[in-house]
PDB file of N, CA and C in Angstrom:
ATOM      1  N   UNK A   1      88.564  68.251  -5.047  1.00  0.00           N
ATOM      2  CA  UNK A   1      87.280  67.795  -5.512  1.00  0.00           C
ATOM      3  C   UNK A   1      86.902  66.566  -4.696  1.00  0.00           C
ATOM      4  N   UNK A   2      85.964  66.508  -4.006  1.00  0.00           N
ATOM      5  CA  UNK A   2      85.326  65.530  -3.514  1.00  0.00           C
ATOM      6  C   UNK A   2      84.482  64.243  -3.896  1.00  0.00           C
ATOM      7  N   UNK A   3      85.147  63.094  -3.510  1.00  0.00           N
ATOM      8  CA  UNK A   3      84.250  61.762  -4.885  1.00  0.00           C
ATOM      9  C   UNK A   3      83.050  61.473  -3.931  1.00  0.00           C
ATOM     10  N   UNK A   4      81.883  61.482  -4.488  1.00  0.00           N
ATOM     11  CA  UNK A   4      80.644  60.813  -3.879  1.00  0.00           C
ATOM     12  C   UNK A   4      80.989  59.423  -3.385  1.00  0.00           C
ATOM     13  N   UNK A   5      80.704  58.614  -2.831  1.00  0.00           N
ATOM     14  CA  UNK A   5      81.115  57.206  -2.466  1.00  0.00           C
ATOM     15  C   UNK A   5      79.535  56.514  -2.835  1.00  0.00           C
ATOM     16  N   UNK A   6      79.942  55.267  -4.118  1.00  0.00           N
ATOM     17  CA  UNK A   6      78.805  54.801  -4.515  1.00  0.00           C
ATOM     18  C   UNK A   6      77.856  53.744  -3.497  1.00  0.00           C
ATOM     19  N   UNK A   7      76.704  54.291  -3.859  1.00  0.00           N
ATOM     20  CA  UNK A   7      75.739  53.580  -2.780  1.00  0.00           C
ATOM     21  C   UNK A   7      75.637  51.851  -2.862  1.00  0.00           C
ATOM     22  N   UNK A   8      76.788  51.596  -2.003  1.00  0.00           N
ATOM     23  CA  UNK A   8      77.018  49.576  -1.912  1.00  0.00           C
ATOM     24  C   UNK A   8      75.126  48.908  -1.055  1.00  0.00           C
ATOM     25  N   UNK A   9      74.671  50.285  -0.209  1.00  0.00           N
ATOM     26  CA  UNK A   9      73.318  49.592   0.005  1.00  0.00           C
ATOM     27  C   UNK A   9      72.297  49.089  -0.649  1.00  0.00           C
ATOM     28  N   UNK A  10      72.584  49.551  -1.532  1.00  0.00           N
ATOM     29  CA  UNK A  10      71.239  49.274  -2.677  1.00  0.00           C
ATOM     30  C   UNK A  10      71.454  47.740  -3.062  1.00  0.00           C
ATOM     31  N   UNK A  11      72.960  47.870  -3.045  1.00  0.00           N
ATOM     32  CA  UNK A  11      73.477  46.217  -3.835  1.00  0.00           C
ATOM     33  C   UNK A  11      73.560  45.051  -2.414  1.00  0.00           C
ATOM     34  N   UNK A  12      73.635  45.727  -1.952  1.00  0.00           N
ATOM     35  CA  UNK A  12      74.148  44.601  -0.552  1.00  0.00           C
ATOM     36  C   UNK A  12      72.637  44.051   0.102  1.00  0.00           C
ATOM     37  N   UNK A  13      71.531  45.339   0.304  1.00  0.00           N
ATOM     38  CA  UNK A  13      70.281  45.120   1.157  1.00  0.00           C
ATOM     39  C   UNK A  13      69.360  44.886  -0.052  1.00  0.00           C
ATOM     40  N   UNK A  14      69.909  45.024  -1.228  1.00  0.00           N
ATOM     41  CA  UNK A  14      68.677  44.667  -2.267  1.00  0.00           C
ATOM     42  C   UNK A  14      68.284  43.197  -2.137  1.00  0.00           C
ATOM     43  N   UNK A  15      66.844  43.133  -3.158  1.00  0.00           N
ATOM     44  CA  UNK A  15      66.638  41.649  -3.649  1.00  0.00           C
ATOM     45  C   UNK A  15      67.778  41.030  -4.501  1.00  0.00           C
ATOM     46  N   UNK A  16      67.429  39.967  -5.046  1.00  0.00           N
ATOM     47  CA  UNK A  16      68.707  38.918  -5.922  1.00  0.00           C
ATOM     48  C   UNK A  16      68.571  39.398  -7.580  1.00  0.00           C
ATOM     49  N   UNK A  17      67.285  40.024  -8.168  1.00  0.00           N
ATOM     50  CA  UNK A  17      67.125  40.167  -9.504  1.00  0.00           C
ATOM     51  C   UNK A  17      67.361  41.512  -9.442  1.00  0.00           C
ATOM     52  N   UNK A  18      67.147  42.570  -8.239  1.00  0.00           N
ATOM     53  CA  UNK A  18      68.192  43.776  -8.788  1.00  0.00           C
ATOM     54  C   UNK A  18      69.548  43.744  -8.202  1.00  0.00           C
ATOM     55  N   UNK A  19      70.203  42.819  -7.663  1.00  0.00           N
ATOM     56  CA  UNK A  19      71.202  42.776  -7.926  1.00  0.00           C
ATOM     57  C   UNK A  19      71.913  42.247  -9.286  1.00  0.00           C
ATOM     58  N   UNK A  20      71.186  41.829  -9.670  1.00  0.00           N
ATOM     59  CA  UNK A  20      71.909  40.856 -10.800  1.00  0.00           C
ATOM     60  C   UNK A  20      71.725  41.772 -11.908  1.00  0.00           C
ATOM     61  N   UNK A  21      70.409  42.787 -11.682  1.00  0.00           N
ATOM     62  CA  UNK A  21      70.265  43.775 -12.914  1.00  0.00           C
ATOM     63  C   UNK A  21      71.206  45.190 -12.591  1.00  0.00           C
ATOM     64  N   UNK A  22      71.645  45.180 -11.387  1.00  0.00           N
ATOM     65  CA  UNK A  22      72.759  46.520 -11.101  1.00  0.00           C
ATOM     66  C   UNK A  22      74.505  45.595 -11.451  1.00  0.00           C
ATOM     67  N   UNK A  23      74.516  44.835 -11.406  1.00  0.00           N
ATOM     68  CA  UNK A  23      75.886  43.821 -11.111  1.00  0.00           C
ATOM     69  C   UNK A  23      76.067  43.713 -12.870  1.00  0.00           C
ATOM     70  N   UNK A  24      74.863  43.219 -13.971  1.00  0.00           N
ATOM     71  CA  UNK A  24      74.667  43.976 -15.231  1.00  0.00           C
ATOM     72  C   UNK A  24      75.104  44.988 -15.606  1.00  0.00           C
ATOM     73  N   UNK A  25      74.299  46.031 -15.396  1.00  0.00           N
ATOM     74  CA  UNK A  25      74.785  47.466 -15.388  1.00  0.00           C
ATOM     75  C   UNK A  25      76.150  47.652 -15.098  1.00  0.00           C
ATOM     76  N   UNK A  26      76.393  47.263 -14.019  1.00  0.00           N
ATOM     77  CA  UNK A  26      77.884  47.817 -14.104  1.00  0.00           C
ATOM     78  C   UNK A  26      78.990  46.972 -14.790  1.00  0.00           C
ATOM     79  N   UNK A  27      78.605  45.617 -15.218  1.00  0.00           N
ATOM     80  CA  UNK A  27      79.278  45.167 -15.729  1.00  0.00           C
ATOM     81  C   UNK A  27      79.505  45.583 -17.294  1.00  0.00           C
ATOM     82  N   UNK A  28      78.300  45.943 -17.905  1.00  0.00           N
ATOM     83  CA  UNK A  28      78.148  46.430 -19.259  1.00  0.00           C
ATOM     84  C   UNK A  28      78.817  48.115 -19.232  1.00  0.00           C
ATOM     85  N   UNK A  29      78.997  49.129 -17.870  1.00  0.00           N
ATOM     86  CA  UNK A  29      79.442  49.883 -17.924  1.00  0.00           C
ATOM     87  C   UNK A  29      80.987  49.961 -18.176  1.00  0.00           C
ATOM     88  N   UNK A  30      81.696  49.129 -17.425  1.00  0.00           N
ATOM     89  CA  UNK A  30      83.194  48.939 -17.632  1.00  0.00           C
ATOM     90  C   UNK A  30      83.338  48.011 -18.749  1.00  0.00           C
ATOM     91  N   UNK A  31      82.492  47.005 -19.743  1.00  0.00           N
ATOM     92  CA  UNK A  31      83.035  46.819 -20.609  1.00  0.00           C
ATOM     93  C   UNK A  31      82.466  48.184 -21.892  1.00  0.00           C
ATOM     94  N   UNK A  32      81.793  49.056 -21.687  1.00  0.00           N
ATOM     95  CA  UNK A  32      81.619  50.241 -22.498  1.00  0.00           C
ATOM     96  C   UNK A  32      82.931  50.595 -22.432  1.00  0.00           C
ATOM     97  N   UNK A  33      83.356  51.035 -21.165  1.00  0.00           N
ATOM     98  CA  UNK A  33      84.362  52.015 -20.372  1.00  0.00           C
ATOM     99  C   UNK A  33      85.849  51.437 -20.937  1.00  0.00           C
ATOM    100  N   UNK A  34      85.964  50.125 -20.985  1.00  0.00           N
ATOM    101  CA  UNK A  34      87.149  49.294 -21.283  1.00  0.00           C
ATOM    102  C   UNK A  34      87.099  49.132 -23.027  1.00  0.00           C
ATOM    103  N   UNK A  35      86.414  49.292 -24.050  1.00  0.00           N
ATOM    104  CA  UNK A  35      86.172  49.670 -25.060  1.00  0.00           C
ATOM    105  C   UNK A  35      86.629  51.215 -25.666  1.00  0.00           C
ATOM    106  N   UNK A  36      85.881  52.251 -24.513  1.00  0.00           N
ATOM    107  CA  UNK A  36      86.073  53.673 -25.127  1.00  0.00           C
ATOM    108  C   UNK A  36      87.821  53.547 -24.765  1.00  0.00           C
ATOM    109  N   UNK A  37      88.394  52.918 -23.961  1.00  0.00           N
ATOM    110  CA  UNK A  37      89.453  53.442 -23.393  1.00  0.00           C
ATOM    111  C   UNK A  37      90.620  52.739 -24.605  1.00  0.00           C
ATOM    112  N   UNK A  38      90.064  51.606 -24.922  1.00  0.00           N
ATOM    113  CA  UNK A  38      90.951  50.629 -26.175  1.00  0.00           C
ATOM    114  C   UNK A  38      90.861  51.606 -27.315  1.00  0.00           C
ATOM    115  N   UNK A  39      89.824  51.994 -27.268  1.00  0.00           N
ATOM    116  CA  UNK A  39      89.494  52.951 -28.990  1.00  0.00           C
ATOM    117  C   UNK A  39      90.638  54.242 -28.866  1.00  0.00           C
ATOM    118  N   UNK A  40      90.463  54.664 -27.794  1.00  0.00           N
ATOM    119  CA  UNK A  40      91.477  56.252 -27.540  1.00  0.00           C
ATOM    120  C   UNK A  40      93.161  55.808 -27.538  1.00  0.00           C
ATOM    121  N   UNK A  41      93.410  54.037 -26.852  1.00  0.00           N
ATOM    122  CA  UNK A  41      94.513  53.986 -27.041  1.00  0.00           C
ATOM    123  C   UNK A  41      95.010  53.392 -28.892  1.00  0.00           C
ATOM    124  N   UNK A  42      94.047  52.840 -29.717  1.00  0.00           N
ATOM    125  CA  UNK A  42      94.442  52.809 -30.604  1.00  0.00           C
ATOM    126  C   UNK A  42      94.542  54.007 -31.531  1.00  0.00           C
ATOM    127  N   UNK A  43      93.727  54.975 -31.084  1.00  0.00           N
ATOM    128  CA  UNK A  43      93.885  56.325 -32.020  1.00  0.00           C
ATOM    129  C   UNK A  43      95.255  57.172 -31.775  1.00  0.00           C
ATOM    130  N   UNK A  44      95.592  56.785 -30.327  1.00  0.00           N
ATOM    131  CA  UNK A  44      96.741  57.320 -29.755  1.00  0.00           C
ATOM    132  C   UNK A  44      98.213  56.948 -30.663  1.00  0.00           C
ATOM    133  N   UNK A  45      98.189  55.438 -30.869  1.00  0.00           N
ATOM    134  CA  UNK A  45      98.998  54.706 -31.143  1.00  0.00           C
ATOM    135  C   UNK A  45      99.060  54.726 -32.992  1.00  0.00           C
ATOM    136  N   UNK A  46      97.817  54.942 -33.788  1.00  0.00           N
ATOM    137  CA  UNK A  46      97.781  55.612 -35.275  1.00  0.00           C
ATOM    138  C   UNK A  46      98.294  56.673 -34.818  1.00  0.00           C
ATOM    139  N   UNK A  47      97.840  57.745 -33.951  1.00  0.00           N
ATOM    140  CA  UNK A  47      98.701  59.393 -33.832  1.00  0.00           C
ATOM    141  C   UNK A  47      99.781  59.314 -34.179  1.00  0.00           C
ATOM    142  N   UNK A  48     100.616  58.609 -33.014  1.00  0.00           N
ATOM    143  CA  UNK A  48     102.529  57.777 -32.925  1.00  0.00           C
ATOM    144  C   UNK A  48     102.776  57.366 -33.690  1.00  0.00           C
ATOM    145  N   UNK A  49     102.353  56.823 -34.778  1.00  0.00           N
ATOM    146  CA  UNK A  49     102.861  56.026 -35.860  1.00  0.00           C
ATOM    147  C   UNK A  49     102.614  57.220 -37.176  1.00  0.00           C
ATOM    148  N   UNK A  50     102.053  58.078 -37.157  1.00  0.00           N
ATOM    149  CA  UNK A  50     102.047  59.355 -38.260  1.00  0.00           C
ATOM    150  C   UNK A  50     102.844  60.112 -37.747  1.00  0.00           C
ATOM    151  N   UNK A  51     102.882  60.649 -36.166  1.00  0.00           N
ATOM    152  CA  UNK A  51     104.082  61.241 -35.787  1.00  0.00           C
ATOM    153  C   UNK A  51     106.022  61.153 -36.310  1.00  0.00           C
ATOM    154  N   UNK A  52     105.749  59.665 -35.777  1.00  0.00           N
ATOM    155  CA  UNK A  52     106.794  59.112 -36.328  1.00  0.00           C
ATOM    156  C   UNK A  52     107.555  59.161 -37.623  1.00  0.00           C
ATOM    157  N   UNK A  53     106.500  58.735 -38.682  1.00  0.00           N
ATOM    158  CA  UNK A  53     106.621  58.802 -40.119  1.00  0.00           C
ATOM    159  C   UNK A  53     106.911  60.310 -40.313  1.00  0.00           C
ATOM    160  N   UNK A  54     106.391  61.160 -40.423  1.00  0.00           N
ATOM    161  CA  UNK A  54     106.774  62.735 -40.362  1.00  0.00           C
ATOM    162  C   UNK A  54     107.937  63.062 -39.653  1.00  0.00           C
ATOM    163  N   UNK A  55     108.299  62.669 -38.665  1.00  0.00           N
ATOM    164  CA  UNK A  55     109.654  62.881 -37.969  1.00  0.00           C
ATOM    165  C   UNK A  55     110.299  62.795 -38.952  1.00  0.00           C
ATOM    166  N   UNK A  56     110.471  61.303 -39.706  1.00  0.00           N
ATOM    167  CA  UNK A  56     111.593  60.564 -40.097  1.00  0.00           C
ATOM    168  C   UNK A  56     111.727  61.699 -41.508  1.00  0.00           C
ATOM    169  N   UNK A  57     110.230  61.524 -42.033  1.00  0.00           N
ATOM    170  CA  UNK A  57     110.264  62.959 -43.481  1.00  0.00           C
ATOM    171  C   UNK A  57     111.139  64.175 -43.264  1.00  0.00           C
ATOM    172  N   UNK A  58     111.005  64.346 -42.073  1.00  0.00           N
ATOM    173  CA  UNK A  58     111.085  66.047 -41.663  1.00  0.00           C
ATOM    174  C   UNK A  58     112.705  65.726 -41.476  1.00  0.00           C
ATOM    175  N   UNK A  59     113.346  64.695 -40.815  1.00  0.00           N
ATOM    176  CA  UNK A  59     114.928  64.571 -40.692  1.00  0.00           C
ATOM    177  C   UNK A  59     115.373  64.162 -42.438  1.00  0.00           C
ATOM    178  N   UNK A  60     114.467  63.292 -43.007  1.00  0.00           N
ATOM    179  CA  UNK A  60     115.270  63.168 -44.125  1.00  0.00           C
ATOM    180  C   UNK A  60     115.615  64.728 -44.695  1.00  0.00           C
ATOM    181  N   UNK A  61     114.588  65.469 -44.874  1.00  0.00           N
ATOM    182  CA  UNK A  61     114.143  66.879 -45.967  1.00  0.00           C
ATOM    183  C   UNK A  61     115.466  67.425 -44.718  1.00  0.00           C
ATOM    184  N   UNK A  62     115.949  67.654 -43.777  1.00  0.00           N
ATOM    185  CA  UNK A  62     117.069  68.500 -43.313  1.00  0.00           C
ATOM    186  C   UNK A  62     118.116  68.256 -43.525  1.00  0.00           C
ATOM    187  N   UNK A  63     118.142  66.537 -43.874  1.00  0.00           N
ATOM    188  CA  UNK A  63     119.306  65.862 -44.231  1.00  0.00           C
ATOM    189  C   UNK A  63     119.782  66.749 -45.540  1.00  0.00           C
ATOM    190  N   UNK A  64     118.961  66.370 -46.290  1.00  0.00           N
ATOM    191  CA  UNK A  64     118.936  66.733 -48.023  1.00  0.00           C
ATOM    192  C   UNK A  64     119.510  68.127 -48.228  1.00  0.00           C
ATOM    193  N   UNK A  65     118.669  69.001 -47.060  1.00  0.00           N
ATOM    194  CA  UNK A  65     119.240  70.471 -47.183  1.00  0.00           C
ATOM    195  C   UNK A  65     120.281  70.514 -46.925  1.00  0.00           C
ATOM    196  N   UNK A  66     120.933  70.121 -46.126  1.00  0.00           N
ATOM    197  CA  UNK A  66     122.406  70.216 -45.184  1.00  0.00           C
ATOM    198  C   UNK A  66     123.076  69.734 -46.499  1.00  0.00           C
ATOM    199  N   UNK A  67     122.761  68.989 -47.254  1.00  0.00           N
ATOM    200  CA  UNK A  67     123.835  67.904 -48.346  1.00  0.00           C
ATOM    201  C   UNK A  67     123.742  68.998 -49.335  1.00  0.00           C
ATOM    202  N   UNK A  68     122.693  69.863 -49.506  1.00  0.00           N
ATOM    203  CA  UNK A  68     122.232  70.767 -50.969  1.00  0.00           C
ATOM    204  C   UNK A  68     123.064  72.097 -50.508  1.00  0.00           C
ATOM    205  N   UNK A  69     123.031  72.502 -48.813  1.00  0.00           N
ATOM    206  CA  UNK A  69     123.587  73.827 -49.043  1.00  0.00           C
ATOM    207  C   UNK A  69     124.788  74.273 -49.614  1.00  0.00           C
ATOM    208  N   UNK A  70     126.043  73.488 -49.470  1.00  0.00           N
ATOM    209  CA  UNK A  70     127.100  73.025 -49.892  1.00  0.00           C
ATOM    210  C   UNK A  70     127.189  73.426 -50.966  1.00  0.00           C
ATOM    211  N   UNK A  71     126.317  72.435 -51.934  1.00  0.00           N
ATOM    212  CA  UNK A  71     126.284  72.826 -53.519  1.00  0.00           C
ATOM    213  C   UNK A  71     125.756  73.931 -53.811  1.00  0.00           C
ATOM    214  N   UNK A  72     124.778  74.310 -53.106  1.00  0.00           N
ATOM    215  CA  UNK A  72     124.043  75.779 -53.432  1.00  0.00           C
ATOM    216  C   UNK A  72     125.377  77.095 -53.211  1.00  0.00           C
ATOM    217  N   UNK A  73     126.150  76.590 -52.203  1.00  0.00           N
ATOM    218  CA  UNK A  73     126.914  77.866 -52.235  1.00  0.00           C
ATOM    219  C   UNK A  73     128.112  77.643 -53.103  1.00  0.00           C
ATOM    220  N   UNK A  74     128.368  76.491 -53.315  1.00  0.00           N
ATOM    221  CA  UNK A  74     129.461  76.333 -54.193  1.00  0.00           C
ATOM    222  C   UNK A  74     129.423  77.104 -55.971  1.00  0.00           C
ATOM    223  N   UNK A  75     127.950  76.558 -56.264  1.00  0.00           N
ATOM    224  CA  UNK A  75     127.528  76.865 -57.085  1.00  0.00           C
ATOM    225  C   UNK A  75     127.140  79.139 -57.407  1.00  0.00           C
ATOM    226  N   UNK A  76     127.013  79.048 -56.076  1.00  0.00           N
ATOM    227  CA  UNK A  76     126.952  80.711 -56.092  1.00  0.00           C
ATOM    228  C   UNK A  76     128.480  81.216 -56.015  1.00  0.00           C
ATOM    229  N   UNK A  77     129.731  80.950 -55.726  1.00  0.00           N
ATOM    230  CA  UNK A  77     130.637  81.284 -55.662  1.00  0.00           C
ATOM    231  C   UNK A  77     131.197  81.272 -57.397  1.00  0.00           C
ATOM    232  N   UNK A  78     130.751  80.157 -58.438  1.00  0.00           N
ATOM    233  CA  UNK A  78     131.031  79.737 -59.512  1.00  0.00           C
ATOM    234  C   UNK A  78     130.188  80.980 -60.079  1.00  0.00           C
ATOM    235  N   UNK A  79     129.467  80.832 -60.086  1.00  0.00           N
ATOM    236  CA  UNK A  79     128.157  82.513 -60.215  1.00  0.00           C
ATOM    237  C   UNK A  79     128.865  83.346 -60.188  1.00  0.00           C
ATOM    238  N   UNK A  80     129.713  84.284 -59.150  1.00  0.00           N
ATOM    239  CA  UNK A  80     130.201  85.264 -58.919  1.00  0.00           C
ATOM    240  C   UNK A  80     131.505  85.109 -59.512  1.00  0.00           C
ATOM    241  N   UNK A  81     132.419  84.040 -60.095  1.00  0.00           N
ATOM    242  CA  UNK A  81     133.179  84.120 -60.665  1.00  0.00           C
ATOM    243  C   UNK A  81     133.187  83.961 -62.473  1.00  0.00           C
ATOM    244  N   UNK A  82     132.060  83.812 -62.839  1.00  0.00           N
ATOM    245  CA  UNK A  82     131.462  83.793 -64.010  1.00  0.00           C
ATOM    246  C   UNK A  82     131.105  85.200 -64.295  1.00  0.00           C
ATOM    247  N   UNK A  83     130.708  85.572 -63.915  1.00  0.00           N
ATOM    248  CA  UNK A  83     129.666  87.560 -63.212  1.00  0.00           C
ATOM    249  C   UNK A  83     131.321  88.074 -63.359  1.00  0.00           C
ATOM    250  N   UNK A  84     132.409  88.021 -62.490  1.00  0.00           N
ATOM    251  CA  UNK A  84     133.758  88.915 -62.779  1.00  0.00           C
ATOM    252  C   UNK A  84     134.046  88.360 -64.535  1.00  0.00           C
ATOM    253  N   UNK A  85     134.072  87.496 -64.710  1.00  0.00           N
ATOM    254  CA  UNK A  85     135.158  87.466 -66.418  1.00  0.00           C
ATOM    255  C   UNK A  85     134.308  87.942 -67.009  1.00  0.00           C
ATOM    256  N   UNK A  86     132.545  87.536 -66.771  1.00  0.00           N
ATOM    257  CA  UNK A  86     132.051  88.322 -67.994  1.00  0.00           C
ATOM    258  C   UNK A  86     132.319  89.668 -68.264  1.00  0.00           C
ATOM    259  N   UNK A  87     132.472  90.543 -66.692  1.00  0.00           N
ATOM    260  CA  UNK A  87     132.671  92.172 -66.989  1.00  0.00           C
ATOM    261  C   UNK A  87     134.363  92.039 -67.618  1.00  0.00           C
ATOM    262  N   UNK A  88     135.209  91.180 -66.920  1.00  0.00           N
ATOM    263  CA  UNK A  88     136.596  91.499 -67.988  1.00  0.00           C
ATOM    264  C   UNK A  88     136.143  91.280 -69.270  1.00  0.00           C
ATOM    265  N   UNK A  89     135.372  90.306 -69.980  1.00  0.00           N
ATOM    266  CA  UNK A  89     135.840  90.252 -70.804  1.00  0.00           C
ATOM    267  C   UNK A  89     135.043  91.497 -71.804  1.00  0.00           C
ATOM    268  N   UNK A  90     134.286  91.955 -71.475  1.00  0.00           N
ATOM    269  CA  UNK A  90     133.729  93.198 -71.993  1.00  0.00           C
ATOM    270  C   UNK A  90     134.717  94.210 -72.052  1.00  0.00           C
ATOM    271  N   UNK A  91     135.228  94.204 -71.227  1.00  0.00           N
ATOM    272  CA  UNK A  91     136.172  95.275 -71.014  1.00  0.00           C
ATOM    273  C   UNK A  91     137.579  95.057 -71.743  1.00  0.00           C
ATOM    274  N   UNK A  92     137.733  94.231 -72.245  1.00  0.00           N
ATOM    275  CA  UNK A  92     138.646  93.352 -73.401  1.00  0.00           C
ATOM    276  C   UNK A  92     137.971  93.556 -74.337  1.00  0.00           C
ATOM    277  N   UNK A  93     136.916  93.407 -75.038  1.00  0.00           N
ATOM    278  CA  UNK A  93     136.522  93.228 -76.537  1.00  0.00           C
ATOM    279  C   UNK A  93     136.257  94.749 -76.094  1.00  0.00           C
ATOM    280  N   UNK A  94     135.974  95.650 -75.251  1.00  0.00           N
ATOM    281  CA  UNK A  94     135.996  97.604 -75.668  1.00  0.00           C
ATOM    282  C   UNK A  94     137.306  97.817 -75.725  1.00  0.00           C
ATOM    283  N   UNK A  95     138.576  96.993 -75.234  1.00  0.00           N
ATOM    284  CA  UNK A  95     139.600  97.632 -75.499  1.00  0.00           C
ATOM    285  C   UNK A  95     140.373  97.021 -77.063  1.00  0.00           C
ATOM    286  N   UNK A  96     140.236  96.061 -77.369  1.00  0.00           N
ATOM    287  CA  UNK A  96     140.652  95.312 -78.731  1.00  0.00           C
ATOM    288  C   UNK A  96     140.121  96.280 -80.069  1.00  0.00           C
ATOM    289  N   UNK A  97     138.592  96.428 -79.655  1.00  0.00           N
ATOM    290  CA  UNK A  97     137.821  97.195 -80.600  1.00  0.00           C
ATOM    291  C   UNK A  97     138.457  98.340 -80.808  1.00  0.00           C
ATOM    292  N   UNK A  98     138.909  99.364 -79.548  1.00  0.00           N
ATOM    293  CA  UNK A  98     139.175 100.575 -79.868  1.00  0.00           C
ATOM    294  C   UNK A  98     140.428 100.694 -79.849  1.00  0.00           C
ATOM    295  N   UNK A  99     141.614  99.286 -79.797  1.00  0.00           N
ATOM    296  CA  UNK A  99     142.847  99.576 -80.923  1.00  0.00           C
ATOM    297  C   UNK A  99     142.513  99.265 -81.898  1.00  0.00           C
ATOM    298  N   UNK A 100     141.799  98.604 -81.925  1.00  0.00           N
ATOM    299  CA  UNK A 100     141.615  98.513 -84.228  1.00  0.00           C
ATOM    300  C   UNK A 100     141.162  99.764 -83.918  1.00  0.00           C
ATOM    301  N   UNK A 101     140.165 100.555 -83.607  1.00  0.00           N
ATOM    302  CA  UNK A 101     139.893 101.622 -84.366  1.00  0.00           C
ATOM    303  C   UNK A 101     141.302 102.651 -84.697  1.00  0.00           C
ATOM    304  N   UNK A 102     141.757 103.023 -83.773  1.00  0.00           N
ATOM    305  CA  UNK A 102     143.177 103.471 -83.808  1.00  0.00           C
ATOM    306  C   UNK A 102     143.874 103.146 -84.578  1.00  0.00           C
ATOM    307  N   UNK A 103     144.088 102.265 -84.716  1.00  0.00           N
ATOM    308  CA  UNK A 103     145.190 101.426 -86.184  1.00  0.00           C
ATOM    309  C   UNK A 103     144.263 101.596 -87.187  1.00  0.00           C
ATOM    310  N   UNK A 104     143.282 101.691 -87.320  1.00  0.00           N
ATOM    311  CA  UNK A 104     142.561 101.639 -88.675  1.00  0.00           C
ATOM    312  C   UNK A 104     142.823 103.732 -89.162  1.00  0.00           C
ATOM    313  N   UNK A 105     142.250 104.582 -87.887  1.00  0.00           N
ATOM    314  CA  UNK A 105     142.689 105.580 -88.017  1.00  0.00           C
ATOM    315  C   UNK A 105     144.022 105.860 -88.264  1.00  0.00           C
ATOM    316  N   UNK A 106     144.985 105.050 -87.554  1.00  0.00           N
ATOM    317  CA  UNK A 106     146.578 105.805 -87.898  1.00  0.00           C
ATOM    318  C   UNK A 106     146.859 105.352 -89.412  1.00  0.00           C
ATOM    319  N   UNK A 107     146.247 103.957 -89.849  1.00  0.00           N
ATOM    320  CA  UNK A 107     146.401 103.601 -91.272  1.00  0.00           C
ATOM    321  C   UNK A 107     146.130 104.668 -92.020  1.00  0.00           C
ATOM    322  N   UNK A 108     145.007 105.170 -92.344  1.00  0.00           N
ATOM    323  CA  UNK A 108     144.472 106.049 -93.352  1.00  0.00           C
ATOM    324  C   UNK A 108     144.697 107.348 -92.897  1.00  0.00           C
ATOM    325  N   UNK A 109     145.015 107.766 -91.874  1.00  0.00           N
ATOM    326  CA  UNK A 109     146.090 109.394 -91.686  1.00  0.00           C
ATOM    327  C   UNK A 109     147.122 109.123 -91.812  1.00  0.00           C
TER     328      UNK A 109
END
């Protein structure tokens, strides 16, 4: 891309009041220019600082999981060993039940 090269004749061969009204101008342009550029770096720098804060959220909440999975599976292993006695013990009160019945039958035959 090719830069135009700004016209220094106008400023150099001009009179003294348009220089002073272009030397204006451009002075009010770079403090526009030096303004828009402060505004984008402070929005930049709020961005970084919400970035940040969310990082730190997002490592705590993995922390927490990593500390919870542990218990989550511990707790499912206690599950599955709760889940086996309950079927023994069903299978104990059908077998208790149906020697009393037996003894109650061999009683009265």
């Amino acid at each position: 891309m090719k830069r135009d090269k700004p016209n220094t004749n106008k400023i150099v061969n001009g009179d003294s009041s348009s220089k002073k009204k272009d030397s204006r101008t451009i002075t009010r342009n770079l403090k526009d220019s030096r303004l828009i550029l402060l505004e984008g770096v402070q929005k930049s720098m709020a961005i970084l600082k919400e970035l940040e804060d969310s990082t730190q959220i997002v490592n705590e909440t993995i922390k927490d999981s990593r500390s919870l999975r542990g218990s989550i599976n511990e707790g499912k292993g206690l599950l599955s060993t709760i889940s086996s006695r309950v079927v023994m013990d069903q299978l104990r009160l059908f077998l208790a039940f149906t020697f009393f019945l037996l003894v109650v039958l061999y009683v009265i035959f």
